[in-house]
N, C-alpha and C. Protein backbone atom coordinates (compact mmCIF):
# COMPACT_ATOMS: atom_id res chain seq x y z
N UNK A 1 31.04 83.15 -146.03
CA UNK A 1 32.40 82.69 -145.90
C UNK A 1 32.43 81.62 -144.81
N UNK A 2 33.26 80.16 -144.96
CA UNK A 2 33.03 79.48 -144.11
C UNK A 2 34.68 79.41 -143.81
N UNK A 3 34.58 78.90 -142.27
CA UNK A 3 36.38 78.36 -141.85
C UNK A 3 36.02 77.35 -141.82
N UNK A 4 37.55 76.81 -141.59
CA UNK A 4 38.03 75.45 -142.06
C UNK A 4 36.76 73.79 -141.00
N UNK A 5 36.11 74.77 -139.92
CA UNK A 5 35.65 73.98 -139.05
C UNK A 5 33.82 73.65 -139.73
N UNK A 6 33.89 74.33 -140.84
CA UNK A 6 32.24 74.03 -141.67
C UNK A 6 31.06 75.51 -141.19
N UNK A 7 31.81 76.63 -140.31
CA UNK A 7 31.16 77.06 -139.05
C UNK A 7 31.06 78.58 -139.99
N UNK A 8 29.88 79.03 -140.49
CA UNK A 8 29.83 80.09 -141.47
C UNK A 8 30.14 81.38 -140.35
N UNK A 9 30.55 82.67 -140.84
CA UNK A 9 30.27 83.74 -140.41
C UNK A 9 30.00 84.73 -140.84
N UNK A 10 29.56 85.32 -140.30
CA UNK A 10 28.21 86.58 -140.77
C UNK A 10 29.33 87.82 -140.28
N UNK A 11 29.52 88.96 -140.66
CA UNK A 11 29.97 90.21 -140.60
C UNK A 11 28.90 91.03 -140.68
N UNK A 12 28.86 91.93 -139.65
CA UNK A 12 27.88 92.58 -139.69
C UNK A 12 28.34 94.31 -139.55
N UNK A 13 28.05 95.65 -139.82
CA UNK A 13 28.60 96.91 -139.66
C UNK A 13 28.34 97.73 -138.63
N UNK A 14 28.97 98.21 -138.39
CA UNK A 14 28.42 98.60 -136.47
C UNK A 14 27.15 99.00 -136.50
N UNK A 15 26.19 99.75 -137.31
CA UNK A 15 24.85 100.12 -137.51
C UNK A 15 23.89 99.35 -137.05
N UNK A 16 24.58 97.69 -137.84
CA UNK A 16 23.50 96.58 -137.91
C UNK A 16 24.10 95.69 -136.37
N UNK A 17 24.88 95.75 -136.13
CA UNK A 17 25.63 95.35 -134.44
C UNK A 17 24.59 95.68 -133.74
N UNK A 18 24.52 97.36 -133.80
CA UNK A 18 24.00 98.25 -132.60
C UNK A 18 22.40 97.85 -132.88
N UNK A 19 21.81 97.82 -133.87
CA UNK A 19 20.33 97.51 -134.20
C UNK A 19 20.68 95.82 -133.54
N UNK A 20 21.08 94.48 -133.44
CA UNK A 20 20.84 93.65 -133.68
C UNK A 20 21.04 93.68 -131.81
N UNK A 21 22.05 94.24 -131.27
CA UNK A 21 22.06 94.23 -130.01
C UNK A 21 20.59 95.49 -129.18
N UNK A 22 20.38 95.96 -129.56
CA UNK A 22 18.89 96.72 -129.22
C UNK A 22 17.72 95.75 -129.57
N UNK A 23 17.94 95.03 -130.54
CA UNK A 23 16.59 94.19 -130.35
C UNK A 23 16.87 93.10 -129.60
N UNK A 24 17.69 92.39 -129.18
CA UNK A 24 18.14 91.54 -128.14
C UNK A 24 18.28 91.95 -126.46
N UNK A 25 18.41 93.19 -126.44
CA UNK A 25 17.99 93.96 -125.32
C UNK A 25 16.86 94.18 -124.53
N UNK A 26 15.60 94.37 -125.96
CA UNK A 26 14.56 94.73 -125.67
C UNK A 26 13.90 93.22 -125.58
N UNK A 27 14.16 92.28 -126.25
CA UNK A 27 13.66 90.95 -125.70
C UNK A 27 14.06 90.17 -124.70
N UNK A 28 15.21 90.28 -123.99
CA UNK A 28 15.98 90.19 -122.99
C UNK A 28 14.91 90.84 -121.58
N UNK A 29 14.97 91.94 -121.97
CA UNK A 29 14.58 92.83 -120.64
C UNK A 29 12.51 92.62 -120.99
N UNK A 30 11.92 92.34 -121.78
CA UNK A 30 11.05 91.76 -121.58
C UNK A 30 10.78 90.26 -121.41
N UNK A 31 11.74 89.79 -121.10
CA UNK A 31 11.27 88.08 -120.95
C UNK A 31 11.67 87.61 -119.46
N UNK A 32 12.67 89.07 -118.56
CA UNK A 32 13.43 89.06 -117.91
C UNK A 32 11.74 89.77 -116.68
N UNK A 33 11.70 90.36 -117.13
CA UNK A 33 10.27 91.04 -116.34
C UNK A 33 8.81 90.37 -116.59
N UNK A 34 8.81 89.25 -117.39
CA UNK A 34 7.56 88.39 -117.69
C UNK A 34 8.24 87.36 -116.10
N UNK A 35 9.16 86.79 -116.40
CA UNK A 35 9.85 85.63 -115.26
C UNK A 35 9.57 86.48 -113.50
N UNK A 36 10.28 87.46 -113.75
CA UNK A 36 9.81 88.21 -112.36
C UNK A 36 7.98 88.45 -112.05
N UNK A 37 7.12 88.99 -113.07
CA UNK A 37 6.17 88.92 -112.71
C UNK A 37 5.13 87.84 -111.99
N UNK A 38 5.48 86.51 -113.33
CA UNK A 38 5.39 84.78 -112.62
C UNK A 38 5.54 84.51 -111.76
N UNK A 39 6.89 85.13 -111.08
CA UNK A 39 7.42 84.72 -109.48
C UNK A 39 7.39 85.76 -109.01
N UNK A 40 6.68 86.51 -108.93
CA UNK A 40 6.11 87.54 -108.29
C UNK A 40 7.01 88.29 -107.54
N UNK A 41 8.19 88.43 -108.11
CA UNK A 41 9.25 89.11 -107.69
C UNK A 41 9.24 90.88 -107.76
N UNK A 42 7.97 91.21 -108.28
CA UNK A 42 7.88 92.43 -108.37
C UNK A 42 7.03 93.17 -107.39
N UNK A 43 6.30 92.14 -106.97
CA UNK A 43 5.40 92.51 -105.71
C UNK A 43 5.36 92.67 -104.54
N UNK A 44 5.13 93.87 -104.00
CA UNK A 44 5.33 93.85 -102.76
C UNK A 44 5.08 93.40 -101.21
N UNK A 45 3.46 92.86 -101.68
CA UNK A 45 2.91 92.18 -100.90
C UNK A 45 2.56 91.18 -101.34
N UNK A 46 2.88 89.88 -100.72
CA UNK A 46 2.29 88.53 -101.16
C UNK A 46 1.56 87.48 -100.70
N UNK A 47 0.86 86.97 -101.00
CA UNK A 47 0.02 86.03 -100.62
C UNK A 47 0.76 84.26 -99.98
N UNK A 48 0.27 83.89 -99.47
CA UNK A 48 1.01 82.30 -98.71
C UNK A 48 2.09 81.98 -99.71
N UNK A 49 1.54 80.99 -100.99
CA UNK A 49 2.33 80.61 -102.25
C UNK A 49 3.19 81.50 -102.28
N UNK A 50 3.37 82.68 -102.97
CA UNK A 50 3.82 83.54 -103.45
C UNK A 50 5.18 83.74 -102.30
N UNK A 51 4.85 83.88 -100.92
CA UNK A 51 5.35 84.59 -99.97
C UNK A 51 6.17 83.02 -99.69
N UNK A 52 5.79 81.91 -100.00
CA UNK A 52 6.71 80.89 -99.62
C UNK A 52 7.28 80.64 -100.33
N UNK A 53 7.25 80.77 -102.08
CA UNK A 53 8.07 80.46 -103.04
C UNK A 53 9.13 81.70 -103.10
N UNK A 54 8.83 82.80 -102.57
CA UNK A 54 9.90 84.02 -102.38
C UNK A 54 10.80 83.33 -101.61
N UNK A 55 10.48 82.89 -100.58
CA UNK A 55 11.69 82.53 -99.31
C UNK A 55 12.17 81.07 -100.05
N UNK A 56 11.45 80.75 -100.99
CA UNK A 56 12.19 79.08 -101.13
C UNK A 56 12.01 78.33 -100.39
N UNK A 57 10.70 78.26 -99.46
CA UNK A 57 10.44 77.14 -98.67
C UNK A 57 9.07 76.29 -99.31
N UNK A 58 8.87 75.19 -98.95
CA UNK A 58 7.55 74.90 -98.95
C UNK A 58 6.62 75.36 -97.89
N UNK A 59 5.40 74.89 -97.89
CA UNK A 59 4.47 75.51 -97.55
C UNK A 59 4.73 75.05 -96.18
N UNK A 60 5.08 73.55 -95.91
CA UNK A 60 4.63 73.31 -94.09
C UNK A 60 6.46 74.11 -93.34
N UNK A 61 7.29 74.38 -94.23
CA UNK A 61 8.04 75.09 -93.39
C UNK A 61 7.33 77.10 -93.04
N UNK A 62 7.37 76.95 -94.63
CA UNK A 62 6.20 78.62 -94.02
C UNK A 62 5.37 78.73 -92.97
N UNK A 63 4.83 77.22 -92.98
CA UNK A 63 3.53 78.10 -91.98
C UNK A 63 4.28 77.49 -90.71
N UNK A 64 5.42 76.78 -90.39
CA UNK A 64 6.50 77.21 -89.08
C UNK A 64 7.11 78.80 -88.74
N UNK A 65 7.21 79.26 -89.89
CA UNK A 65 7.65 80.54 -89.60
C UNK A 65 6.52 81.07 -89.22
N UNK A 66 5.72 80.96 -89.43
CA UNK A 66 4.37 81.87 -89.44
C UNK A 66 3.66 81.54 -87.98
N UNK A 67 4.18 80.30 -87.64
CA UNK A 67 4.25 79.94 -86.08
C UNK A 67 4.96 80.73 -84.61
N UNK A 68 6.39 80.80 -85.73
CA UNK A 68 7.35 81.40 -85.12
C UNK A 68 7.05 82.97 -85.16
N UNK A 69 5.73 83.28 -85.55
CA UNK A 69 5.60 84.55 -85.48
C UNK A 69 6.38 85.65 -86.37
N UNK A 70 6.03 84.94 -87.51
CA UNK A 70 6.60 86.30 -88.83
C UNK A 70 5.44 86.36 -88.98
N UNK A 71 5.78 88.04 -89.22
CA UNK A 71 4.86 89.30 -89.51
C UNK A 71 3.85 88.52 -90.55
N UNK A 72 2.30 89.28 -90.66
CA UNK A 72 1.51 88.99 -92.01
C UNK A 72 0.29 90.37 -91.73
N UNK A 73 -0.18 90.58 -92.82
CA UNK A 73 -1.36 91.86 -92.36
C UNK A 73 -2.36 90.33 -92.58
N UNK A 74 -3.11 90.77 -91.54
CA UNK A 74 -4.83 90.07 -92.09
C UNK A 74 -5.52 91.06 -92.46
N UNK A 75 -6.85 90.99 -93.36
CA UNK A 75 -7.83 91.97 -93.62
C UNK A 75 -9.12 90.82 -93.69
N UNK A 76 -9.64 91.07 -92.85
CA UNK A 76 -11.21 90.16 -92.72
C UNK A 76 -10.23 88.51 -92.66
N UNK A 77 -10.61 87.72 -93.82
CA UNK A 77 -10.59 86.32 -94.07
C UNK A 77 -9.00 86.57 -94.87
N UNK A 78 -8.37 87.28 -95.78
CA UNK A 78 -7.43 87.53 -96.38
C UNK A 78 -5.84 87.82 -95.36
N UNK A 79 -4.90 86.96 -95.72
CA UNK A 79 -3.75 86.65 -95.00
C UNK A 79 -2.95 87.18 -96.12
N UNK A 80 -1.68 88.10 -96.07
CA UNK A 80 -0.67 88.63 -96.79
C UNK A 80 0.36 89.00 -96.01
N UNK A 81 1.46 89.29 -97.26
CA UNK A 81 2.81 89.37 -96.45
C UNK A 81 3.79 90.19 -97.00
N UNK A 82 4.52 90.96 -95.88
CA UNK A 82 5.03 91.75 -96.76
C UNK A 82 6.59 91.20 -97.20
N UNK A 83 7.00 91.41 -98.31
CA UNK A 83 8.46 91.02 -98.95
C UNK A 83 9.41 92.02 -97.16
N UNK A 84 9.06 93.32 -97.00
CA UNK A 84 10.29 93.54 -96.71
C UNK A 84 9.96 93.84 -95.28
N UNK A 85 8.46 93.38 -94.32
CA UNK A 85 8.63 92.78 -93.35
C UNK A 85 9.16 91.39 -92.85
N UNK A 86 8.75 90.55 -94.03
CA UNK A 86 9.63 89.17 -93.19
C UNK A 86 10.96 89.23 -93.70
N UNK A 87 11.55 90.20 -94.46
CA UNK A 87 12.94 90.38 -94.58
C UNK A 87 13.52 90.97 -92.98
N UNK A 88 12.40 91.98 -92.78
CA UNK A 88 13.09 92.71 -91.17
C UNK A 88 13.19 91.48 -90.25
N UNK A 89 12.04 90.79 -90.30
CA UNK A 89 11.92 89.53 -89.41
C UNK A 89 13.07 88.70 -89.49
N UNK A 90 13.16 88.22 -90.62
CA UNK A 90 14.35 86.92 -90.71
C UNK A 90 15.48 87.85 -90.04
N UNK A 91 16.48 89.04 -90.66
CA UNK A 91 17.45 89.20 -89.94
C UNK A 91 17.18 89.61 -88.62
N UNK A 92 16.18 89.89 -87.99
CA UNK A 92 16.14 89.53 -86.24
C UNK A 92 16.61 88.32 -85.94
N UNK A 93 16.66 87.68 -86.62
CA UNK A 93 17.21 85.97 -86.17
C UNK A 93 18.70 85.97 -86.94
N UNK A 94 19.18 87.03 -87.48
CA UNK A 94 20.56 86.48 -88.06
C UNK A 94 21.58 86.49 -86.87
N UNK A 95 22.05 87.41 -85.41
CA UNK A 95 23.16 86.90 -84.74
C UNK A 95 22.55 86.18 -83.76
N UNK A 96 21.04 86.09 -83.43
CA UNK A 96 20.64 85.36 -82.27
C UNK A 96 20.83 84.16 -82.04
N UNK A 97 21.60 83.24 -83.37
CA UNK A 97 21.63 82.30 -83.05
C UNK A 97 23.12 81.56 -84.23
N UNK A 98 23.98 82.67 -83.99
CA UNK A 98 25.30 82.26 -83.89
C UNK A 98 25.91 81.23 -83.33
N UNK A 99 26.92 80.13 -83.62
CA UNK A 99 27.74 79.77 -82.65
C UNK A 99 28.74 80.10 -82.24
């Protein structure tokens, strides 16, 4: 059946609704957790890249923070970071520098 605008429409019965919205769900919520994995939004500990594209900085502002003494574990030669230590870190600096 088409309206007057050329623009067909499909009717569908709540059965085929509920099936058509479950498979849009399930591709949704897997394409939604492929993007987080990429940006490593699922991880808890991260590496330089990873740990600077979390904060949205580039790299030569990271390694200012990293000047400024935000947290990182070393292990031998290996530098990491935790998501929800430099979260504790940054808000140490949220009223210190109010105007």
């Amino acid at each position: 059946m088409k309206d007057l605008n050329g623009v067909m429409k499909v009717l569908f019965d709540e059965a085929a609704q509920m099936q058509i919205r479950s498979a849009m769900y399930e591709m949704l919520t897997e394409e939604i957790n492929r993007v987080r994995e990429d940006a490593g939004l699922s991880r808890p500990i991260l590496n330089q890249k990873q740990a600077a594209k979390y904060l949205g900085v580039s790299i030569a502002t990271f390694r200012k923070l990293m000047i400024a003494g935000m947290p990182r574990i070393i292990i031998g030669n290996t530098v990491l970071y935790s998501k929800e230590s430099i979260y504790k870190w940054l808000l140490s600096y949220e009223d210190e520098h109010e105007e």
